[in-house]
PDB file of N, CA and C in Angstrom:
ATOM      1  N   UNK A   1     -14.064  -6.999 -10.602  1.00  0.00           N
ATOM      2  CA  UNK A   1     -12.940  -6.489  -9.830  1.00  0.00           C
ATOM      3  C   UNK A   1     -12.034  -5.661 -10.751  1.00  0.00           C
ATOM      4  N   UNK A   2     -11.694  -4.269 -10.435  1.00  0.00           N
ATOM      5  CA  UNK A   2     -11.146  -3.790 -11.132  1.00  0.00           C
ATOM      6  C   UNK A   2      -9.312  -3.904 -11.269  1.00  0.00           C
ATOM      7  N   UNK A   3      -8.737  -3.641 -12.237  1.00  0.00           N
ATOM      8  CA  UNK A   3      -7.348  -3.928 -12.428  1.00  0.00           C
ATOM      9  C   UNK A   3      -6.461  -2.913 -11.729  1.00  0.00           C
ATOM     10  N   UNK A   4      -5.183  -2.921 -11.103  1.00  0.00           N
ATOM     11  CA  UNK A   4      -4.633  -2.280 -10.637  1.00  0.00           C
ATOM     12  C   UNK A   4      -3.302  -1.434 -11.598  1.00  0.00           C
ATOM     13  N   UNK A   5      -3.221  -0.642 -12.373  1.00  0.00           N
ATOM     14  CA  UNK A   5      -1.789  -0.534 -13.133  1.00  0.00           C
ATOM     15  C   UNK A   5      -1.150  -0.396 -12.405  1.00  0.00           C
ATOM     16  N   UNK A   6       0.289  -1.320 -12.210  1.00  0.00           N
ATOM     17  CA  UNK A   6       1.194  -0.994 -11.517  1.00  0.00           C
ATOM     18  C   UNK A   6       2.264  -0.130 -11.945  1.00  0.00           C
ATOM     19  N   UNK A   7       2.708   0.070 -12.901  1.00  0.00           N
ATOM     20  CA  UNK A   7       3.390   1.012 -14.164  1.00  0.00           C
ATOM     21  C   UNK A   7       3.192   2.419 -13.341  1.00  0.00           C
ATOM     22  N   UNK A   8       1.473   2.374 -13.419  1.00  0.00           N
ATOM     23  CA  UNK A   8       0.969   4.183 -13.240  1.00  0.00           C
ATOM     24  C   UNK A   8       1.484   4.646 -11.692  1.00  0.00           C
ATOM     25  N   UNK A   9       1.338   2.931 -11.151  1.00  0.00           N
ATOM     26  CA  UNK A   9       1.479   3.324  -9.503  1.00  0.00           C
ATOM     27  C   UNK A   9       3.034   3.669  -9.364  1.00  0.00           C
ATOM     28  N   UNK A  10       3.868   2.329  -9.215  1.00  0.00           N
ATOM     29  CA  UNK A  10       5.196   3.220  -9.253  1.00  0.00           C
ATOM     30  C   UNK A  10       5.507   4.219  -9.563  1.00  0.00           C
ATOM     31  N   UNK A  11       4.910   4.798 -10.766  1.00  0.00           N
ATOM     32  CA  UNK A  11       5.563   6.694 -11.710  1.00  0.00           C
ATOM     33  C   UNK A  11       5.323   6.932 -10.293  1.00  0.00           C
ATOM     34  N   UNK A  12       3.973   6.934  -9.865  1.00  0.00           N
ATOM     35  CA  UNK A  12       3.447   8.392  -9.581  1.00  0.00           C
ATOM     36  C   UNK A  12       3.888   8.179  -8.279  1.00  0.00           C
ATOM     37  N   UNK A  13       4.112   7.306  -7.667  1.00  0.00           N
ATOM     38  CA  UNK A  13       5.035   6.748  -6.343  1.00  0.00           C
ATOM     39  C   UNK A  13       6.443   7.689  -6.253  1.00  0.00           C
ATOM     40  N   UNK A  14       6.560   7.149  -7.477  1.00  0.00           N
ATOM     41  CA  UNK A  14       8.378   7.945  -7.332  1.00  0.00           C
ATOM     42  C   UNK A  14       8.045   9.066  -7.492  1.00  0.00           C
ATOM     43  N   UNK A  15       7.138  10.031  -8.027  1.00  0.00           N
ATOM     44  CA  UNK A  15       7.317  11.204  -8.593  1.00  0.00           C
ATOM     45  C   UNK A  15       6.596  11.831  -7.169  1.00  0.00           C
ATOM     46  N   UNK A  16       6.101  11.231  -6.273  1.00  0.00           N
ATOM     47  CA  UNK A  16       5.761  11.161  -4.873  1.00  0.00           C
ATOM     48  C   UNK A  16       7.016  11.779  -3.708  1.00  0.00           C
ATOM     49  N   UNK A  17       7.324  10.482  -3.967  1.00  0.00           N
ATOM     50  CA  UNK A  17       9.012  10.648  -2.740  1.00  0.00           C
ATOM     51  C   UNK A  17       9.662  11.397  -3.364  1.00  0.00           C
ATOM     52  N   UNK A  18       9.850  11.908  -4.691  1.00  0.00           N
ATOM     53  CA  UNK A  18      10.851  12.255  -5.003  1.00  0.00           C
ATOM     54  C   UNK A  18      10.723  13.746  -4.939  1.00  0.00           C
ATOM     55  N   UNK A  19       9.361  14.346  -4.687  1.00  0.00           N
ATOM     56  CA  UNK A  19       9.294  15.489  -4.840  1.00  0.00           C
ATOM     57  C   UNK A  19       9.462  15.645  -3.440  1.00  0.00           C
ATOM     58  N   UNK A  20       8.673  14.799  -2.568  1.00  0.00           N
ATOM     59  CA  UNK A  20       9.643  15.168  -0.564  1.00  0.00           C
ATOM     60  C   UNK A  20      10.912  15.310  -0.837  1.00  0.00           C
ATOM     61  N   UNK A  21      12.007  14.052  -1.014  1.00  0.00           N
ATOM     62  CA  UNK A  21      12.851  14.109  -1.091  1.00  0.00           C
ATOM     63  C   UNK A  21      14.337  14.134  -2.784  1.00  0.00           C
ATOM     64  N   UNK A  22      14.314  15.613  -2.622  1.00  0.00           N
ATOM     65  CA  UNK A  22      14.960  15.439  -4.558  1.00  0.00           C
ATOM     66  C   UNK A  22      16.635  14.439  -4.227  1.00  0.00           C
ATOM     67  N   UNK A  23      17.142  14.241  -3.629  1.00  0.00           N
ATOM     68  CA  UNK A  23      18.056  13.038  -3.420  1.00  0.00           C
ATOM     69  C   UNK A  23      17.967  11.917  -3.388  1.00  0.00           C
ATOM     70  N   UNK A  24      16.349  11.707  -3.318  1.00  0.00           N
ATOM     71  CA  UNK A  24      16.738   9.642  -3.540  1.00  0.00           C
ATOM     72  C   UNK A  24      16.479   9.648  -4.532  1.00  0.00           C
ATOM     73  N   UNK A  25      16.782   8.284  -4.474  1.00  0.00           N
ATOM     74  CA  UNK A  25      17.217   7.808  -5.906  1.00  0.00           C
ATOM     75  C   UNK A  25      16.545   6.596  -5.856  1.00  0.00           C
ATOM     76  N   UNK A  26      15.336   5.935  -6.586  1.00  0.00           N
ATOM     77  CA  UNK A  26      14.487   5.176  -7.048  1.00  0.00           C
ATOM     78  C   UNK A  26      14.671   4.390  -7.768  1.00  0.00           C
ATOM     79  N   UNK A  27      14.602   3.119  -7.693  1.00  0.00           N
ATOM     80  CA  UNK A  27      14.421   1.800  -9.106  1.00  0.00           C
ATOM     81  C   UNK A  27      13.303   1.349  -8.952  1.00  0.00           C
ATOM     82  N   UNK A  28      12.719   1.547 -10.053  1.00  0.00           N
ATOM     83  CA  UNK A  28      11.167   0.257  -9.884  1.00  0.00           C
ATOM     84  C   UNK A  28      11.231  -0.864 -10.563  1.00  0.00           C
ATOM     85  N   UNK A  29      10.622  -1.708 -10.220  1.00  0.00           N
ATOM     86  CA  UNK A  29      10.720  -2.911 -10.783  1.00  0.00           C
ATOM     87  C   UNK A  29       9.043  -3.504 -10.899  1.00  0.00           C
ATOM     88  N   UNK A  30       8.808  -3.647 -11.959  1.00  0.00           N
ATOM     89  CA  UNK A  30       7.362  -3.996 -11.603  1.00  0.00           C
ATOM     90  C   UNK A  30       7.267  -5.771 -12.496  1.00  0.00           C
ATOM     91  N   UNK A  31       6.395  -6.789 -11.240  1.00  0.00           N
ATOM     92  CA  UNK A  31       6.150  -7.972 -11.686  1.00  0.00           C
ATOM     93  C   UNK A  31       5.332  -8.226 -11.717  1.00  0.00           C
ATOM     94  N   UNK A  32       5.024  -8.122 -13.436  1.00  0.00           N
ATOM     95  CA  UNK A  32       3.843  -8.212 -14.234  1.00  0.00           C
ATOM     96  C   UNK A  32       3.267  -9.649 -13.826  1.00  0.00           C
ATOM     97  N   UNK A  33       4.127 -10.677 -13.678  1.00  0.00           N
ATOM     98  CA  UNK A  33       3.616 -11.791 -13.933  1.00  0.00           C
ATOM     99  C   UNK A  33       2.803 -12.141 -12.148  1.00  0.00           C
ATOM    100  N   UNK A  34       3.407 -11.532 -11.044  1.00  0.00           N
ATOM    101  CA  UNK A  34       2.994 -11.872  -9.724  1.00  0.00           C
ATOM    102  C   UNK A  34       2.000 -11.040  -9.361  1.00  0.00           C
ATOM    103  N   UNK A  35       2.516  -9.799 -10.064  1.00  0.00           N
ATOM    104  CA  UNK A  35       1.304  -8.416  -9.837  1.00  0.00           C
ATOM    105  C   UNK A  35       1.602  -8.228  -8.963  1.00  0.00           C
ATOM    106  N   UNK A  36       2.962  -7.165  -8.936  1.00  0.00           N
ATOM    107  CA  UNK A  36       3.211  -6.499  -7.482  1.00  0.00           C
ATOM    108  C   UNK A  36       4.823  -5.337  -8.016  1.00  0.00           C
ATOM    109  N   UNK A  37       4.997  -4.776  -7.595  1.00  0.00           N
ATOM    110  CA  UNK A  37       6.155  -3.786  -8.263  1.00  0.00           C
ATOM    111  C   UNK A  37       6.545  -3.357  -6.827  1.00  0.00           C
ATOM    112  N   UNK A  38       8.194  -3.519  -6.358  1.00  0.00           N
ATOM    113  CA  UNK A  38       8.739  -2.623  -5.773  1.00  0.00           C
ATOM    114  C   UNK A  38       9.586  -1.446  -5.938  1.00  0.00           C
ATOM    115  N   UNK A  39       9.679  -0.536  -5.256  1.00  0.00           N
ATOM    116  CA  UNK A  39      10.812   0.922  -5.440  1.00  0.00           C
ATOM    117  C   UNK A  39      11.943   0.245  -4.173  1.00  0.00           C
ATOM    118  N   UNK A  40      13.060   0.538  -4.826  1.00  0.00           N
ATOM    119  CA  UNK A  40      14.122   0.085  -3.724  1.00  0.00           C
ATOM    120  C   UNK A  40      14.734   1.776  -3.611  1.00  0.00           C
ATOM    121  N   UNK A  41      14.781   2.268  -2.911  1.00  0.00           N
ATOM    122  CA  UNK A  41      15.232   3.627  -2.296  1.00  0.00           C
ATOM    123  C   UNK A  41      16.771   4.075  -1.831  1.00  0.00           C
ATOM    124  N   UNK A  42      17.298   4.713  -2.564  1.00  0.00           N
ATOM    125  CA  UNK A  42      18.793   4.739  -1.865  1.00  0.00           C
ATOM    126  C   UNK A  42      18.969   6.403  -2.019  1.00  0.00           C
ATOM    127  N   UNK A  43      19.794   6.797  -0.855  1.00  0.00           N
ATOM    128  CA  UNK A  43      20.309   8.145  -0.860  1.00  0.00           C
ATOM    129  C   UNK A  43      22.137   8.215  -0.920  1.00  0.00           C
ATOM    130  N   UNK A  44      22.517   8.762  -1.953  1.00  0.00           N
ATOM    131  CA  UNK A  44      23.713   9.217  -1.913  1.00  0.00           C
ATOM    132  C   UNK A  44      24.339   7.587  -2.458  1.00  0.00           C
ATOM    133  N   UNK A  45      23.818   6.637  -3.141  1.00  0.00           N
ATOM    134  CA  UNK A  45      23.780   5.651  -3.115  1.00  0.00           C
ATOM    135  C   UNK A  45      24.310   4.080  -2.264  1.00  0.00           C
ATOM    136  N   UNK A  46      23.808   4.533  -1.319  1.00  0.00           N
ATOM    137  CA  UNK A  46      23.268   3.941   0.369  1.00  0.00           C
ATOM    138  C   UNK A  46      21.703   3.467   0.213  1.00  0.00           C
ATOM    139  N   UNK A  47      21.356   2.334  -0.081  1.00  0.00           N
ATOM    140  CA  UNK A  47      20.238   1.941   0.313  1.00  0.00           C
ATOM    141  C   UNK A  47      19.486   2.034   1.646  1.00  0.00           C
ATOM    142  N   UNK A  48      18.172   2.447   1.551  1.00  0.00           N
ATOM    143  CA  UNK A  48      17.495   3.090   2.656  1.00  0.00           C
ATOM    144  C   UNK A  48      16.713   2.202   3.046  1.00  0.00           C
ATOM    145  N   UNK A  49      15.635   1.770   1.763  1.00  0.00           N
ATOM    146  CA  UNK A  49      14.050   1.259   2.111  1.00  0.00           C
ATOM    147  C   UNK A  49      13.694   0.447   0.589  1.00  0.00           C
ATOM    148  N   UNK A  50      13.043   0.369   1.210  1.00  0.00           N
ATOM    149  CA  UNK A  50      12.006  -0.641  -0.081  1.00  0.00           C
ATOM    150  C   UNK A  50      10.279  -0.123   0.263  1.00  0.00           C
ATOM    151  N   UNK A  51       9.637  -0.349  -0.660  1.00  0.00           N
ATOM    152  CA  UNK A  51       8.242  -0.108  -1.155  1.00  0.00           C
ATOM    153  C   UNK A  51       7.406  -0.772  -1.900  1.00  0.00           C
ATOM    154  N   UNK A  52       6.561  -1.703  -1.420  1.00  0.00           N
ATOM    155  CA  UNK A  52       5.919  -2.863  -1.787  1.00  0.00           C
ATOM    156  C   UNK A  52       5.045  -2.284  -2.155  1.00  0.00           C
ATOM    157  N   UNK A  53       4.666  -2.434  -4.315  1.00  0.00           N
ATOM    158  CA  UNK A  53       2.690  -1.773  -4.211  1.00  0.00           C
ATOM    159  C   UNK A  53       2.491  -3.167  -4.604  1.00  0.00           C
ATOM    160  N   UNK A  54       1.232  -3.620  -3.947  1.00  0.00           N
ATOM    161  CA  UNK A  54       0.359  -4.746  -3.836  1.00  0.00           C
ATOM    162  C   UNK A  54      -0.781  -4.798  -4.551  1.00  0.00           C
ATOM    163  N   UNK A  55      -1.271  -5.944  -4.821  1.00  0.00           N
ATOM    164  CA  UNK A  55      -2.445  -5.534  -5.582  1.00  0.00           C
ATOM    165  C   UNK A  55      -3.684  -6.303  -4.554  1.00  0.00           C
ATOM    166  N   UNK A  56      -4.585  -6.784  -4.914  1.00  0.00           N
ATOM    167  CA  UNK A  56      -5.954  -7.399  -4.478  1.00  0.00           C
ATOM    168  C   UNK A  56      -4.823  -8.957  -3.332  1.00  0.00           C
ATOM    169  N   UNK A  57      -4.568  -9.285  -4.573  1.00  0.00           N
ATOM    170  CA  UNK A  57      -4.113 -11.208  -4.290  1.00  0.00           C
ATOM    171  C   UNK A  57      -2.424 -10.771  -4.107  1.00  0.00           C
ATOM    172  N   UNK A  58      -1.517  -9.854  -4.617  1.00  0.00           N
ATOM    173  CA  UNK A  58       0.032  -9.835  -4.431  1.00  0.00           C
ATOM    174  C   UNK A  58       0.141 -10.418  -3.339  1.00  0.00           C
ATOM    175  N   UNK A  59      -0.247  -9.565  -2.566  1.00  0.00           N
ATOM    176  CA  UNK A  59       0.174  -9.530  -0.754  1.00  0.00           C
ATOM    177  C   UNK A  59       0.618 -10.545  -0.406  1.00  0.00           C
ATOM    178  N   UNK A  60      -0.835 -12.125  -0.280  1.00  0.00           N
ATOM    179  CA  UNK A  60      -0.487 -12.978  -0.094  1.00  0.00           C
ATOM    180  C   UNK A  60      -0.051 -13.959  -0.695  1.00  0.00           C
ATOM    181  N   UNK A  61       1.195 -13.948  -1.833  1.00  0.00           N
ATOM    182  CA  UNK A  61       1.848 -14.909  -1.874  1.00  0.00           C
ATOM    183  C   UNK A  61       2.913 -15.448  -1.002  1.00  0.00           C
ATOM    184  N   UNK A  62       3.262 -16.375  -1.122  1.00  0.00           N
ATOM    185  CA  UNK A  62       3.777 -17.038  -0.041  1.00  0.00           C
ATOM    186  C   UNK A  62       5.344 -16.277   0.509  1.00  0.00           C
ATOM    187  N   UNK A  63       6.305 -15.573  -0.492  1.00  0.00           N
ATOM    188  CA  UNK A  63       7.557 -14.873  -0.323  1.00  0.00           C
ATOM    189  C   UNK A  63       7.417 -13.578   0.874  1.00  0.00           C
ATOM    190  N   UNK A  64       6.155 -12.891   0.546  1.00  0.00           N
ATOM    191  CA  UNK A  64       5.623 -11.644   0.327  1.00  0.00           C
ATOM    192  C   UNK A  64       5.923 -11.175   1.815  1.00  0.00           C
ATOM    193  N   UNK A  65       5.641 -11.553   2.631  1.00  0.00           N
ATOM    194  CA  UNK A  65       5.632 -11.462   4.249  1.00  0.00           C
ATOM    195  C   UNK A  65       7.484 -11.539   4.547  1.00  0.00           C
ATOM    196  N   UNK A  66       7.806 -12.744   4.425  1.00  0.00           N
ATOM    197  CA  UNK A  66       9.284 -12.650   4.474  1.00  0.00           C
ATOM    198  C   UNK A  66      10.060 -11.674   3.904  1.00  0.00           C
ATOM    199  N   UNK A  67       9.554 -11.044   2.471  1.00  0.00           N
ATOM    200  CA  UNK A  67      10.104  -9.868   2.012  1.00  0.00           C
ATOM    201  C   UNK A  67      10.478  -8.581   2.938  1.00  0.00           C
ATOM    202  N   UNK A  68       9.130  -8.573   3.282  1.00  0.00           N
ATOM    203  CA  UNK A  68       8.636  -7.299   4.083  1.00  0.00           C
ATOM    204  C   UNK A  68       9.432  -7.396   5.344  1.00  0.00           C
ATOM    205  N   UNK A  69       9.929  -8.769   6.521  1.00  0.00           N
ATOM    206  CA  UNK A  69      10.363  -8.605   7.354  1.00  0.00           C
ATOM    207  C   UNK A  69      11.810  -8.830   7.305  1.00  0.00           C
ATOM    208  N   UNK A  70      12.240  -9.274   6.327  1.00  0.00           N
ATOM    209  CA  UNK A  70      13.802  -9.527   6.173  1.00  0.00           C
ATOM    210  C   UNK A  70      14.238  -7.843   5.792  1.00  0.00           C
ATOM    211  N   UNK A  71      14.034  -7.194   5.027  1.00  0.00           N
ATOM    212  CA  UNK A  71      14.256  -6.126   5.108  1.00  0.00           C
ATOM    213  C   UNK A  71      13.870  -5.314   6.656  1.00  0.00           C
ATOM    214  N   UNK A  72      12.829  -5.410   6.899  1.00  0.00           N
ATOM    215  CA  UNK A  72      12.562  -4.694   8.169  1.00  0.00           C
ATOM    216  C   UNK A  72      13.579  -4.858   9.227  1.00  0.00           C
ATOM    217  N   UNK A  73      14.016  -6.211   9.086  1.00  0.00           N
ATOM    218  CA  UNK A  73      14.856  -6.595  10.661  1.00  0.00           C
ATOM    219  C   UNK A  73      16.024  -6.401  10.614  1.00  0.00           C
ATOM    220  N   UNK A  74      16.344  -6.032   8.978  1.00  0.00           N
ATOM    221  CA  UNK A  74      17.911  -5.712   8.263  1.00  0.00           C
ATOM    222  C   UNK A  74      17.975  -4.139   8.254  1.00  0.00           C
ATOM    223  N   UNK A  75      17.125  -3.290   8.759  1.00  0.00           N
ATOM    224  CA  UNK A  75      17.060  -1.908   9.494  1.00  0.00           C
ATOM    225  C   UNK A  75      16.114  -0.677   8.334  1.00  0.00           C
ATOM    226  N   UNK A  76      16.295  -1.415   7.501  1.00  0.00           N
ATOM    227  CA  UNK A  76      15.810  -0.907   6.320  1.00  0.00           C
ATOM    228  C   UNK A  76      14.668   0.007   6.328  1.00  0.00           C
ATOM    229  N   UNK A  77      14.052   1.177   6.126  1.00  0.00           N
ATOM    230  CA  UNK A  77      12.498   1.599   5.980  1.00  0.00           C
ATOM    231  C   UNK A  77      12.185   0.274   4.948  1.00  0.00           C
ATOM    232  N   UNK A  78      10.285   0.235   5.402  1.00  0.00           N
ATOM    233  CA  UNK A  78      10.032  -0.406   4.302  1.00  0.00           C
ATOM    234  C   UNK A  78       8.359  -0.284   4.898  1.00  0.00           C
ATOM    235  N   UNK A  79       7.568   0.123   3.095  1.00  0.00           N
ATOM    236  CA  UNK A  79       6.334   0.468   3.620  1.00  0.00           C
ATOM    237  C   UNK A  79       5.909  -0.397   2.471  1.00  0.00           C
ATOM    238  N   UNK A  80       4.399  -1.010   2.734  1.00  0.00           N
ATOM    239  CA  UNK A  80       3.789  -1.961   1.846  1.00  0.00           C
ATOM    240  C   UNK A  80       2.484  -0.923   1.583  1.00  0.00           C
ATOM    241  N   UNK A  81       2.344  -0.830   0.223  1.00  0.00           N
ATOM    242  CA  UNK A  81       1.061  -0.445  -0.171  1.00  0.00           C
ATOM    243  C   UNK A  81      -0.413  -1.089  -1.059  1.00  0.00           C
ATOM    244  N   UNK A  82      -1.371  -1.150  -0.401  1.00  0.00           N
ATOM    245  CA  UNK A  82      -2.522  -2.075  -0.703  1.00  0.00           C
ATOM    246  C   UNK A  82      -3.347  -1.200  -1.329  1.00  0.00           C
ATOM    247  N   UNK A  83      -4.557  -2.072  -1.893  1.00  0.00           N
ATOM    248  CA  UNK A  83      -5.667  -1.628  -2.418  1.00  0.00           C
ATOM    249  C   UNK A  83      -6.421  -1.310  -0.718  1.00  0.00           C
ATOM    250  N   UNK A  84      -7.437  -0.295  -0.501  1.00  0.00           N
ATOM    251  CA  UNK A  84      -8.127   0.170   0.450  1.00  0.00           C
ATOM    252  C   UNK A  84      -8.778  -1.203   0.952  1.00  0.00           C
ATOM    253  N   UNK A  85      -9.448  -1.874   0.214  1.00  0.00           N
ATOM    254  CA  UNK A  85     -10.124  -2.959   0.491  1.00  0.00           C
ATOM    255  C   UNK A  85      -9.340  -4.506   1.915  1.00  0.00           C
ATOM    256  N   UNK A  86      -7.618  -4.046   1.083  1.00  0.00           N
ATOM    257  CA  UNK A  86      -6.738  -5.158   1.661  1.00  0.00           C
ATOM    258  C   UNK A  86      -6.505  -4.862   3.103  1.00  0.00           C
ATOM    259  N   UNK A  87      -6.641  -3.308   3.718  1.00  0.00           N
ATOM    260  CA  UNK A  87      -5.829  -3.025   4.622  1.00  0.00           C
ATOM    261  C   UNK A  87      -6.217  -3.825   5.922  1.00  0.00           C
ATOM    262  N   UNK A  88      -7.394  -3.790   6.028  1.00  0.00           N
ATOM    263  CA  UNK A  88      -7.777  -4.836   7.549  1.00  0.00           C
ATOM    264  C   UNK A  88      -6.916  -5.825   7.595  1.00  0.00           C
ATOM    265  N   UNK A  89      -6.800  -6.761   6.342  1.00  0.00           N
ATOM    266  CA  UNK A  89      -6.222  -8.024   7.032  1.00  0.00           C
ATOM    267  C   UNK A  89      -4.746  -7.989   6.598  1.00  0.00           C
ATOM    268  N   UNK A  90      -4.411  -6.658   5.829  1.00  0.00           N
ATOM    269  CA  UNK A  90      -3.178  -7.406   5.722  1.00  0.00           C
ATOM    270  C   UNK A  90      -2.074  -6.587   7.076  1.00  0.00           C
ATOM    271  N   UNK A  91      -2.861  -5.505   7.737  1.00  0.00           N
ATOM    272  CA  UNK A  91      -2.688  -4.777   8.882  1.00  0.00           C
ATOM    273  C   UNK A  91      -2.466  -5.252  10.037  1.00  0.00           C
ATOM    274  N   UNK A  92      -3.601  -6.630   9.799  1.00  0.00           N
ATOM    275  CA  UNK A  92      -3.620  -7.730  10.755  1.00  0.00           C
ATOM    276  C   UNK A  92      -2.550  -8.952  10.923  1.00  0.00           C
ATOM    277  N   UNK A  93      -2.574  -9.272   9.638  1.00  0.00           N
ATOM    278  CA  UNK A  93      -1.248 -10.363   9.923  1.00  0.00           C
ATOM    279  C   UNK A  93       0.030  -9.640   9.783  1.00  0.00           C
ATOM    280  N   UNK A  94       0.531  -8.534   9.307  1.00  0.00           N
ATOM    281  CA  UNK A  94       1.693  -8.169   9.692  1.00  0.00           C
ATOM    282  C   UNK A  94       1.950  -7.554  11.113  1.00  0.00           C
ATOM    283  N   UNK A  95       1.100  -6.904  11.918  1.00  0.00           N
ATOM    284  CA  UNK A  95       0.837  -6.734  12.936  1.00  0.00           C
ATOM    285  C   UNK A  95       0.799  -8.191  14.334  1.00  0.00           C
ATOM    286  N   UNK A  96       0.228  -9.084  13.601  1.00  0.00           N
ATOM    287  CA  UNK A  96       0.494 -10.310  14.364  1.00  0.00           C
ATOM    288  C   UNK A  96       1.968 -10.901  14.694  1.00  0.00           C
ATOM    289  N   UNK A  97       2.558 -10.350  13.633  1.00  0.00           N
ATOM    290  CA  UNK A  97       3.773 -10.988  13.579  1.00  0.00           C
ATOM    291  C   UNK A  97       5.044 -10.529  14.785  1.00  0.00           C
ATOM    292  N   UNK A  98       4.210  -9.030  14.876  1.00  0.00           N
ATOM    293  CA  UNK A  98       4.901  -8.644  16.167  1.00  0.00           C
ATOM    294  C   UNK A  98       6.614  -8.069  16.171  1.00  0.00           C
ATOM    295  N   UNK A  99       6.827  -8.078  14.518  1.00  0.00           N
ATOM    296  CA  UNK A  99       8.551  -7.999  14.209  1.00  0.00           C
ATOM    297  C   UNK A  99       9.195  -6.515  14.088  1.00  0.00           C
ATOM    298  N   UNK A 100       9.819  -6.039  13.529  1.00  0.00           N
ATOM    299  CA  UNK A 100       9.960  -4.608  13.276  1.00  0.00           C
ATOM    300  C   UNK A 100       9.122  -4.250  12.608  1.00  0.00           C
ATOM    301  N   UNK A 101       8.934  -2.735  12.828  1.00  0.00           N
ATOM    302  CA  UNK A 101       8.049  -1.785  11.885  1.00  0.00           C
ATOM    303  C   UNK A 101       8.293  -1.516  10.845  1.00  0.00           C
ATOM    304  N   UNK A 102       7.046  -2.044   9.834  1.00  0.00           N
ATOM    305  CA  UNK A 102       6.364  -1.669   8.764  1.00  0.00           C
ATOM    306  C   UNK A 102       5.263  -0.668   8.814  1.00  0.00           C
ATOM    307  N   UNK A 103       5.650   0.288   7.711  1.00  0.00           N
ATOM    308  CA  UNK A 103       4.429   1.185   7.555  1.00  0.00           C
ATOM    309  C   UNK A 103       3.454   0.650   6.398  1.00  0.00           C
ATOM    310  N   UNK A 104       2.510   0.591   6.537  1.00  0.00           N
ATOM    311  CA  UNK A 104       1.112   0.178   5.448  1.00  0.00           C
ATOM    312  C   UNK A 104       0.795   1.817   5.122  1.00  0.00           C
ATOM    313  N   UNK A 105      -0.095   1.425   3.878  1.00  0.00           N
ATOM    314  CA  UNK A 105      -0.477   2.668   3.133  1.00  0.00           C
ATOM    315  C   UNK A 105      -1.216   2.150   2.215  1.00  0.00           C
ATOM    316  N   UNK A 106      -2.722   3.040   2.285  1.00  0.00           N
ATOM    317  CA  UNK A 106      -3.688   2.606   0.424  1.00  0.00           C
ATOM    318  C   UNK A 106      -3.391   3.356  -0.096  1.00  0.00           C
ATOM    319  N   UNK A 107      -3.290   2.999  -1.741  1.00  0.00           N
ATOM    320  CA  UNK A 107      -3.359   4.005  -2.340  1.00  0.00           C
ATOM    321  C   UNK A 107      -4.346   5.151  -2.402  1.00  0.00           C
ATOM    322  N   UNK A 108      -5.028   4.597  -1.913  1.00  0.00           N
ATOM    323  CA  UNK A 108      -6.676   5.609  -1.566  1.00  0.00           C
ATOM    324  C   UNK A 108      -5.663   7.190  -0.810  1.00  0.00           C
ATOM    325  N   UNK A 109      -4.573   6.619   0.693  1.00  0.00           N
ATOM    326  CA  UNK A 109      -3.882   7.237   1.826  1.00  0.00           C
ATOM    327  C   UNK A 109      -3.070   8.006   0.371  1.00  0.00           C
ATOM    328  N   UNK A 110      -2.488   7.761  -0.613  1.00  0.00           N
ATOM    329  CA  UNK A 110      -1.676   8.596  -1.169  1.00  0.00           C
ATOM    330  C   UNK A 110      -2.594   9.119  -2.149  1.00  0.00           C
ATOM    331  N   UNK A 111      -3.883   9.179  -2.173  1.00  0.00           N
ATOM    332  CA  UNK A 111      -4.370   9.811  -3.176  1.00  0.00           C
ATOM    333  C   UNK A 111      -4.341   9.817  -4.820  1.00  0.00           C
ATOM    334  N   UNK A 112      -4.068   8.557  -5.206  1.00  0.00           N
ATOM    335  CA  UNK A 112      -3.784   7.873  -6.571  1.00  0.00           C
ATOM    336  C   UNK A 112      -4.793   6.798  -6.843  1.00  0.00           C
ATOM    337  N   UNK A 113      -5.333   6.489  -6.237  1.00  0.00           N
ATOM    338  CA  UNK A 113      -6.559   5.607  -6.492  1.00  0.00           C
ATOM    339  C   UNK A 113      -7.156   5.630  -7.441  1.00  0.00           C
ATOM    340  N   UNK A 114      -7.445   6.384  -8.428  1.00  0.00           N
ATOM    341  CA  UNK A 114      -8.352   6.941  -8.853  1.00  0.00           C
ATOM    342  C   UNK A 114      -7.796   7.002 -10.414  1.00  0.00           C
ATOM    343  N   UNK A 115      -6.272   7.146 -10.039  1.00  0.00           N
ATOM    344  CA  UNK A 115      -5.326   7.341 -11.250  1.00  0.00           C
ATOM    345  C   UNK A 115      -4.770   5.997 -11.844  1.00  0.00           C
ATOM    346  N   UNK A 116      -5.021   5.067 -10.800  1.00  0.00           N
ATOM    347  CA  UNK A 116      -3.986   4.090 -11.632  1.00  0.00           C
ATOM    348  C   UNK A 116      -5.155   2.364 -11.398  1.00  0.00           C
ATOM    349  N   UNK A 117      -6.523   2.880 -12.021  1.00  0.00           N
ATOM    350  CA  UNK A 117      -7.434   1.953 -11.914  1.00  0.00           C
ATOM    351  C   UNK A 117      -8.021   1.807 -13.305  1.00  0.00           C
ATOM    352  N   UNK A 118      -7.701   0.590 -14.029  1.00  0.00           N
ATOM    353  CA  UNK A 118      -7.754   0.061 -15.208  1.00  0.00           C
ATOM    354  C   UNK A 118      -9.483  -0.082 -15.588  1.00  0.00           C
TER     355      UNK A 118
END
């Protein structure tokens, strides 16, 4: 199973949004130890969104879901990004849940796949 850098993913994440949008303003945070890094997103410094990159196993730790919908229901954008492999099921149980919208995304969908595989 190959390794995910999360380091490479965030850069190239931010250097992503940031070229759509040159006003937000990005923090990454990446947790080495859970294996998972978010971007918290603010414009004009007004928080917007959050951005979950996931790895193989991140997804489902036990916080991970509540993350995703406490922000969601608090109005927030907020998009979770998986390995290609994850998207069925993790499409599935956030979708089950039936709560506000989350956008999913592989990195495969942003075209970095390729770049940030150890």
């Amino acid at each position: 199973m190959a390794q995910l850098d999360l380091e490479s993913a965030a850069r190239l994440r931010t250097k992503m949004l940031i070229d759509k949008n040159p006003g937000l303003e990005i923090d990454q945070s990446v947790q080495e130890e859970e294996g998972w890094a978010l971007l918290t997103l603010s414009e004009d410094g007004v928080l917007v969104g959050f951005e979950f990159l996931e790895t193989e196993d991140s997804w489902t730790r036990p916080d991970a879901l509540l993350q995703y919908f406490e922000a969601a229901n608090d109005g927030f954008y907020v998009a979770v990004i998986v390995p290609s492999q994850m998207l069925e099921d993790i499409t599935e149980l956030i979708l089950g849940m039936g709560e506000e919208p989350i956008i999913i995304f592989t990195y495969e969908d942003l075209a970095i796949e390729d770049k940030i595989m150890l």
